[in-house]
N, C-alpha and C. Protein backbone atom coordinates (compact mmCIF):
# COMPACT_ATOMS: atom_id res chain seq x y z
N UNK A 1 97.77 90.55 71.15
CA UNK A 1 97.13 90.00 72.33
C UNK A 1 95.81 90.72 72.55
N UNK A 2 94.65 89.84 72.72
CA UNK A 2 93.57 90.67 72.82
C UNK A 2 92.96 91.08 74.51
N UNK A 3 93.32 92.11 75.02
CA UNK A 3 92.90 92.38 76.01
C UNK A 3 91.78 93.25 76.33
N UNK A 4 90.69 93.13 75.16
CA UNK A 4 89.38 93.70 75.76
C UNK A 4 88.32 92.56 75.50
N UNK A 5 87.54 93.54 76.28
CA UNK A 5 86.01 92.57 76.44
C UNK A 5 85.16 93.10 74.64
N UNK A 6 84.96 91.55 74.89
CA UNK A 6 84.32 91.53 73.28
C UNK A 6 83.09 92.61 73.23
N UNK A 7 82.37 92.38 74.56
CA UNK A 7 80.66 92.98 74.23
C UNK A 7 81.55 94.39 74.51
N UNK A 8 82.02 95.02 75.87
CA UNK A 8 81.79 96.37 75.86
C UNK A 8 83.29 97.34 75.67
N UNK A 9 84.29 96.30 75.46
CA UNK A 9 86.03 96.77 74.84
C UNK A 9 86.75 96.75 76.45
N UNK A 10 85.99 96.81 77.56
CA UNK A 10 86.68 97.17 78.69
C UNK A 10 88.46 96.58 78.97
N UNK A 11 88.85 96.97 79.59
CA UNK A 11 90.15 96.33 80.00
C UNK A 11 90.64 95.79 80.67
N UNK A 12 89.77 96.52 82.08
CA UNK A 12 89.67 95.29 82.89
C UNK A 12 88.85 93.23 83.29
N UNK A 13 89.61 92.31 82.59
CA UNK A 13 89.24 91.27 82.28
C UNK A 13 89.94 90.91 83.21
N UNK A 14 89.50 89.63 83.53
CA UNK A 14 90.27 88.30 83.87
C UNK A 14 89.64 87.27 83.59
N UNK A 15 90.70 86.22 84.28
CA UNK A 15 90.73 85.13 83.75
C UNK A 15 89.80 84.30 84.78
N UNK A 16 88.85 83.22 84.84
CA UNK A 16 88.35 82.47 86.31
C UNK A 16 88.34 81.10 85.22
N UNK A 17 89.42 80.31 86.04
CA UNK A 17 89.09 78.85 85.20
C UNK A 17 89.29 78.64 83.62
N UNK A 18 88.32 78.27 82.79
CA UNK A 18 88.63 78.36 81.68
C UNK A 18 87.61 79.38 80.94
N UNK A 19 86.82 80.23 81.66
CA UNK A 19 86.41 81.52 81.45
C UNK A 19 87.20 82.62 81.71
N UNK A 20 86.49 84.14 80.50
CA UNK A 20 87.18 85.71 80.79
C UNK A 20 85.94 86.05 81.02
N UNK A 21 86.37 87.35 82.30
CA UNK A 21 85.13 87.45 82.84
C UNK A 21 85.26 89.21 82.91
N UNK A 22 84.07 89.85 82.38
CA UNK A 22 84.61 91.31 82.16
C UNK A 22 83.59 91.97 83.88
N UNK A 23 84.18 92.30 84.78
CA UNK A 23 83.57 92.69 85.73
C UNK A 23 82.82 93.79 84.82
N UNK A 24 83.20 95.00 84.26
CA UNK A 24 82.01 95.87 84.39
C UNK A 24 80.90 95.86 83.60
N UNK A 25 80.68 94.71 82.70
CA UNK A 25 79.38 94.59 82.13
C UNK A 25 79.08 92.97 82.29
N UNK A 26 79.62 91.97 83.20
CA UNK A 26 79.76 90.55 83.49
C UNK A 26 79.10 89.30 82.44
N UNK A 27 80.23 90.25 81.61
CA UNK A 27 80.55 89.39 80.38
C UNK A 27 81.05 88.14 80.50
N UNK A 28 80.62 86.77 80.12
CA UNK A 28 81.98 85.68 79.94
C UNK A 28 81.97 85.12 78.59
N UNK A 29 83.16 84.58 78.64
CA UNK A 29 83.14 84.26 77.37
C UNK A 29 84.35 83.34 77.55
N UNK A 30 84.56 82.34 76.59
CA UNK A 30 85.63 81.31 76.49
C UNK A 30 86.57 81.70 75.82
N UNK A 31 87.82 80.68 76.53
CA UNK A 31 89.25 81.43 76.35
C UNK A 31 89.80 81.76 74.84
N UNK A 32 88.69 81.20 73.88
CA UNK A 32 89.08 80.57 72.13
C UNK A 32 89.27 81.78 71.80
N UNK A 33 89.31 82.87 71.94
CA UNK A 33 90.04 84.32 71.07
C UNK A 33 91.20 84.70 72.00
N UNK A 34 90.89 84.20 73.60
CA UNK A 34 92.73 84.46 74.02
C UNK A 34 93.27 83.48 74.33
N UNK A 35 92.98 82.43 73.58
CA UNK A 35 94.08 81.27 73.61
C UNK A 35 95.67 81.55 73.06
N UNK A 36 95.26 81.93 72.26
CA UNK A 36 96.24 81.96 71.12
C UNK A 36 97.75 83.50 72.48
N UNK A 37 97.15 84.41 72.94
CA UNK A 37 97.46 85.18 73.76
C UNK A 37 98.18 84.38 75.16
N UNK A 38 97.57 83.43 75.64
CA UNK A 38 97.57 82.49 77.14
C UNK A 38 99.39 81.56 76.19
N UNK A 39 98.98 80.97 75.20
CA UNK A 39 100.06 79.98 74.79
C UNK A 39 101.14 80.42 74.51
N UNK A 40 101.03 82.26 74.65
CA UNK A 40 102.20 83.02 74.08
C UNK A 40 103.17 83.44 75.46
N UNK A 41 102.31 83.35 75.97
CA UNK A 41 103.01 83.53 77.66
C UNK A 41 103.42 82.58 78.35
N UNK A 42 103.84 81.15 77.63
CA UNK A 42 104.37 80.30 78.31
C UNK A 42 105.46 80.32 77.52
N UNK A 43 106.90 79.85 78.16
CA UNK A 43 108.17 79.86 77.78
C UNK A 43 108.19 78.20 76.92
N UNK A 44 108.54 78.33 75.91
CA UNK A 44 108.97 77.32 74.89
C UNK A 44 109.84 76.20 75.53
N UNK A 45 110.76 76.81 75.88
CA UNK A 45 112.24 75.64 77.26
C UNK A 45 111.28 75.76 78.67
N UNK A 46 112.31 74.74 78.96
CA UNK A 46 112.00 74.44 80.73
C UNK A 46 112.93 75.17 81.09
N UNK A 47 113.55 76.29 81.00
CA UNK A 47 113.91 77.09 81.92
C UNK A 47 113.41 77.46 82.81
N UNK A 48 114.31 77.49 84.52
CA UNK A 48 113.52 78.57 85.58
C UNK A 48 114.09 79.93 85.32
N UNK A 49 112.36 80.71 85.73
CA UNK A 49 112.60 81.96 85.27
C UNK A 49 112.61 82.56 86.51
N UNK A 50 112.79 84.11 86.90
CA UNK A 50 112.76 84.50 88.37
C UNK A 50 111.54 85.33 88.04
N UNK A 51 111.18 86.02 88.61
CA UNK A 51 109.66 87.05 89.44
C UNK A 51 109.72 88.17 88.08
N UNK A 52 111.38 88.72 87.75
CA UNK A 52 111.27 89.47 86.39
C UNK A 52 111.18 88.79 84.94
N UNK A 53 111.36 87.42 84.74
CA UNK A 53 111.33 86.37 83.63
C UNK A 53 112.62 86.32 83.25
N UNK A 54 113.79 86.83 83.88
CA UNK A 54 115.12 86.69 83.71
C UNK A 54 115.53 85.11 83.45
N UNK A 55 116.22 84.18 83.02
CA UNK A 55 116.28 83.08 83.06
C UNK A 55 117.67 83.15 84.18
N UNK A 56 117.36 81.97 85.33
CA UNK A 56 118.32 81.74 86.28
C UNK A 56 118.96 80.60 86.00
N UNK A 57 120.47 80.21 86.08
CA UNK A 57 121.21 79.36 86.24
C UNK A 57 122.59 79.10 87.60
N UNK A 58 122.46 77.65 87.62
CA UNK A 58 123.40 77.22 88.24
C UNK A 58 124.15 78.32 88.99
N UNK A 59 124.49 78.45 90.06
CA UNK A 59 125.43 79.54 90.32
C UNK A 59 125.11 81.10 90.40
N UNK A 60 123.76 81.46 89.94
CA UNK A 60 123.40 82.59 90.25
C UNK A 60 123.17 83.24 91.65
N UNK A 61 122.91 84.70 91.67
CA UNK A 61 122.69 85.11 92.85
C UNK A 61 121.63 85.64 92.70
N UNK A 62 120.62 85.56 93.62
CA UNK A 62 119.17 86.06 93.43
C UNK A 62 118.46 86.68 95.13
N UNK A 63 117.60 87.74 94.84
CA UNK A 63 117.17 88.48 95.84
C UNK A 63 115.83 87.95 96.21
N UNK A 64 115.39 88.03 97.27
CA UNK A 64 114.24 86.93 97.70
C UNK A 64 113.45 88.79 98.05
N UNK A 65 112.18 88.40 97.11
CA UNK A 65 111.38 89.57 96.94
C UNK A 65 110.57 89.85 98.27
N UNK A 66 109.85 88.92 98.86
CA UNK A 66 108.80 89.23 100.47
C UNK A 66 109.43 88.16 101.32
N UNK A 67 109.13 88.44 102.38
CA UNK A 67 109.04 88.09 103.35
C UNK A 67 108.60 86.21 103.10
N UNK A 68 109.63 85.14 103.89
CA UNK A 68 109.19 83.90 103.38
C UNK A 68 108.60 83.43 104.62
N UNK A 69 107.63 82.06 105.18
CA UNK A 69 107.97 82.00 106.21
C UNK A 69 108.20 80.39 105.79
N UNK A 70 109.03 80.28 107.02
CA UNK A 70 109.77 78.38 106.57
C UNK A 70 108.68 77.29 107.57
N UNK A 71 108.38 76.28 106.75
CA UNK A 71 107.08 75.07 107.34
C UNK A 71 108.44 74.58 108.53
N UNK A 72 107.45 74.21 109.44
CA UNK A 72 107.96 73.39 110.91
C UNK A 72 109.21 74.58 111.72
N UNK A 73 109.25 75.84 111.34
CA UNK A 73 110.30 76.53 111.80
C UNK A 73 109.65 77.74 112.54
N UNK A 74 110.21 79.06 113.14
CA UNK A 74 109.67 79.94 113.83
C UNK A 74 110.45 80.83 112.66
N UNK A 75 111.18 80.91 112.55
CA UNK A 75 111.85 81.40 111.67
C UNK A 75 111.51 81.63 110.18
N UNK A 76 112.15 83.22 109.61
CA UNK A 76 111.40 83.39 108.14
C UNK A 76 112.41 84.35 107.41
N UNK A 77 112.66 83.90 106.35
CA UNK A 77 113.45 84.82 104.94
C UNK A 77 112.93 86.05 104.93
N UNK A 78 113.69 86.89 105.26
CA UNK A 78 113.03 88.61 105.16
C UNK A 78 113.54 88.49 103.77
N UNK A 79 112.47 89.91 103.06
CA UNK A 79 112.70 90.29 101.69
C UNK A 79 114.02 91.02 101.45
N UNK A 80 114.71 90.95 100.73
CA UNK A 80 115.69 91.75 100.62
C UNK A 80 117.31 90.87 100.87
N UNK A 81 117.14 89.51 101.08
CA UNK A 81 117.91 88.84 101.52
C UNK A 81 118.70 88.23 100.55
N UNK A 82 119.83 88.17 100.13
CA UNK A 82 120.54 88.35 98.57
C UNK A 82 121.67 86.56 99.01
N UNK A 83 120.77 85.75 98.10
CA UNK A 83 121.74 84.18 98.07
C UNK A 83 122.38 84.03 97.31
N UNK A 84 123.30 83.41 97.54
CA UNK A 84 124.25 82.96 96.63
C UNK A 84 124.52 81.65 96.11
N UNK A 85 125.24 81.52 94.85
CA UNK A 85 125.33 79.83 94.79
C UNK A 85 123.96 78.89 94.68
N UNK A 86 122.78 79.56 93.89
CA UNK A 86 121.51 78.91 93.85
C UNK A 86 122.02 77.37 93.31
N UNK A 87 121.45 76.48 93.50
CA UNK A 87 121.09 75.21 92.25
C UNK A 87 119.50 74.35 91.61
N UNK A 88 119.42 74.46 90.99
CA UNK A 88 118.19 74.78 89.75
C UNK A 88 117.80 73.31 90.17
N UNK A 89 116.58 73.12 90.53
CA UNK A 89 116.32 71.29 90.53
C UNK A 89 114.80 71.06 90.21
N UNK A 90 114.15 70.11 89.73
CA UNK A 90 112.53 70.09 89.83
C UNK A 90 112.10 69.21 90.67
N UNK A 91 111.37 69.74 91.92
CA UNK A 91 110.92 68.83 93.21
C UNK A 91 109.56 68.64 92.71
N UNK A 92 108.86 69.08 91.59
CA UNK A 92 107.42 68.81 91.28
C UNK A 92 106.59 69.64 92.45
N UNK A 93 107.28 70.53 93.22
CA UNK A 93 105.89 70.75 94.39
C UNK A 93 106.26 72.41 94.22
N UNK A 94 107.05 72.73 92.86
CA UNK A 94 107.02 74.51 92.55
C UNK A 94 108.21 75.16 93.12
N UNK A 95 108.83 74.13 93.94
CA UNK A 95 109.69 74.86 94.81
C UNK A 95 110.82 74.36 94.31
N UNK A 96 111.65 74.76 93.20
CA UNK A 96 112.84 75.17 91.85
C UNK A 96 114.34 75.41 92.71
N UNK A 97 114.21 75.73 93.75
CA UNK A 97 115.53 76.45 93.67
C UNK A 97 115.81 75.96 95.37
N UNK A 98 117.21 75.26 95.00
CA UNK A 98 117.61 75.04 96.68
C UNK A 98 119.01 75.41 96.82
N UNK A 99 119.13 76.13 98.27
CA UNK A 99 120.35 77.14 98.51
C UNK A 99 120.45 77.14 99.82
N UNK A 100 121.10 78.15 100.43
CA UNK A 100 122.00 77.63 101.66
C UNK A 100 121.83 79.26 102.10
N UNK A 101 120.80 79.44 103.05
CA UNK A 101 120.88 80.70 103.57
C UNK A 101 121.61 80.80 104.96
N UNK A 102 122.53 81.89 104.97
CA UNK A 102 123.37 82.30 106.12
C UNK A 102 122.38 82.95 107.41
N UNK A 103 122.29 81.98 108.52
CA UNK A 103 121.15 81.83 109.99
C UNK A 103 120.28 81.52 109.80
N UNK A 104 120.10 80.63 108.18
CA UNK A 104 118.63 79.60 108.13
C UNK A 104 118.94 78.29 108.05
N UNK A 105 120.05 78.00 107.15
CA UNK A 105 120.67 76.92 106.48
C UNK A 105 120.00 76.23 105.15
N UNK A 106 119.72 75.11 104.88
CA UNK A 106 119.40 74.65 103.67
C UNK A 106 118.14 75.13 103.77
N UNK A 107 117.56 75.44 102.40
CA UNK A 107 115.76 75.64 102.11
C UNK A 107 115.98 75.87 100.89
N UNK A 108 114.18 75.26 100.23
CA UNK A 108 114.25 75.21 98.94
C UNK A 108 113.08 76.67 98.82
N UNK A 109 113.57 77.30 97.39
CA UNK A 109 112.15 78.74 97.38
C UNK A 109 111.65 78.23 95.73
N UNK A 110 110.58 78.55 95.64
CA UNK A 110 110.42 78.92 94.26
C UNK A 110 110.83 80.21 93.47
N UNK A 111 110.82 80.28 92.60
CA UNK A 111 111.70 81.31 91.49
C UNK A 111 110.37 82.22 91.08
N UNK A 112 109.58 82.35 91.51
CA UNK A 112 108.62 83.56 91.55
C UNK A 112 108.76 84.41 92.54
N UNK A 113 108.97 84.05 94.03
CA UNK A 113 109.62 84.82 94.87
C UNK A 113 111.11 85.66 94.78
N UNK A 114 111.94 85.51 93.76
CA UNK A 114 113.18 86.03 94.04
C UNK A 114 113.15 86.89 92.56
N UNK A 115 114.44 87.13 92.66
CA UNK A 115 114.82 88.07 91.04
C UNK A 115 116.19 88.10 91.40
N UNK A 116 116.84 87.91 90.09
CA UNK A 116 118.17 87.81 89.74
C UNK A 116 118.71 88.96 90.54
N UNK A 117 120.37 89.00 91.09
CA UNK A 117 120.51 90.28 91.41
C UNK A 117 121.90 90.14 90.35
């Protein structure tokens, strides 16, 4: 994986769009030498993965990493809050995982927020 800047080797890079952009000498350059790096970091299956890349299934129990807050509610998922009985679904809007929290009731989270427990 190539993680330096071509002109000055730095390390700190990122990514903006379909440019790498080296803040300390504001280098850019196109993604064609870390493509090959970007395509390696996507998972082959449609598995959902959690926040550690653990793969989650059916029936797992998973820890909700920050603080959530829930749309149309006053109410919010503190971090640290351990569900049970997940089920794995694709709503297309990122939000993977719907479960049954005890003094929230039904809500769906995405699987970047949590980690297997």
């Amino acid at each position: 994986m190539n993680t330096r800047c071509p002109k000055c080797g730095s390390e700190n890079i990122y990514q903006d769009q379909n440019l790498w952009v080296c803040p300390e000498c504001a280098h850019e350059w196109t993604g064609s030498e870390n493509a090959k790096s970007a395509v390696e970091d996507v998972p082959d299956d449609l598995s959902v993965r959690d926040a550690n890349g653990q793969v989650l299934m059916d029936g797992d129990a998973v820890v909700v990493l920050k603080d959530l807050k829930i749309k149309g509610s006053s109410s919010s998922v503190k971090s640290g809050t351990k569900v049970r009985n997940i089920r794995l679904y694709d709503a297309g809007d990122g939000h993977n995982i719907s479960c049954k929290i005890d003094g929230v009731g039904s809500v769906n989270l995405k699987s970047e927020f949590v980690r297997k427990a």
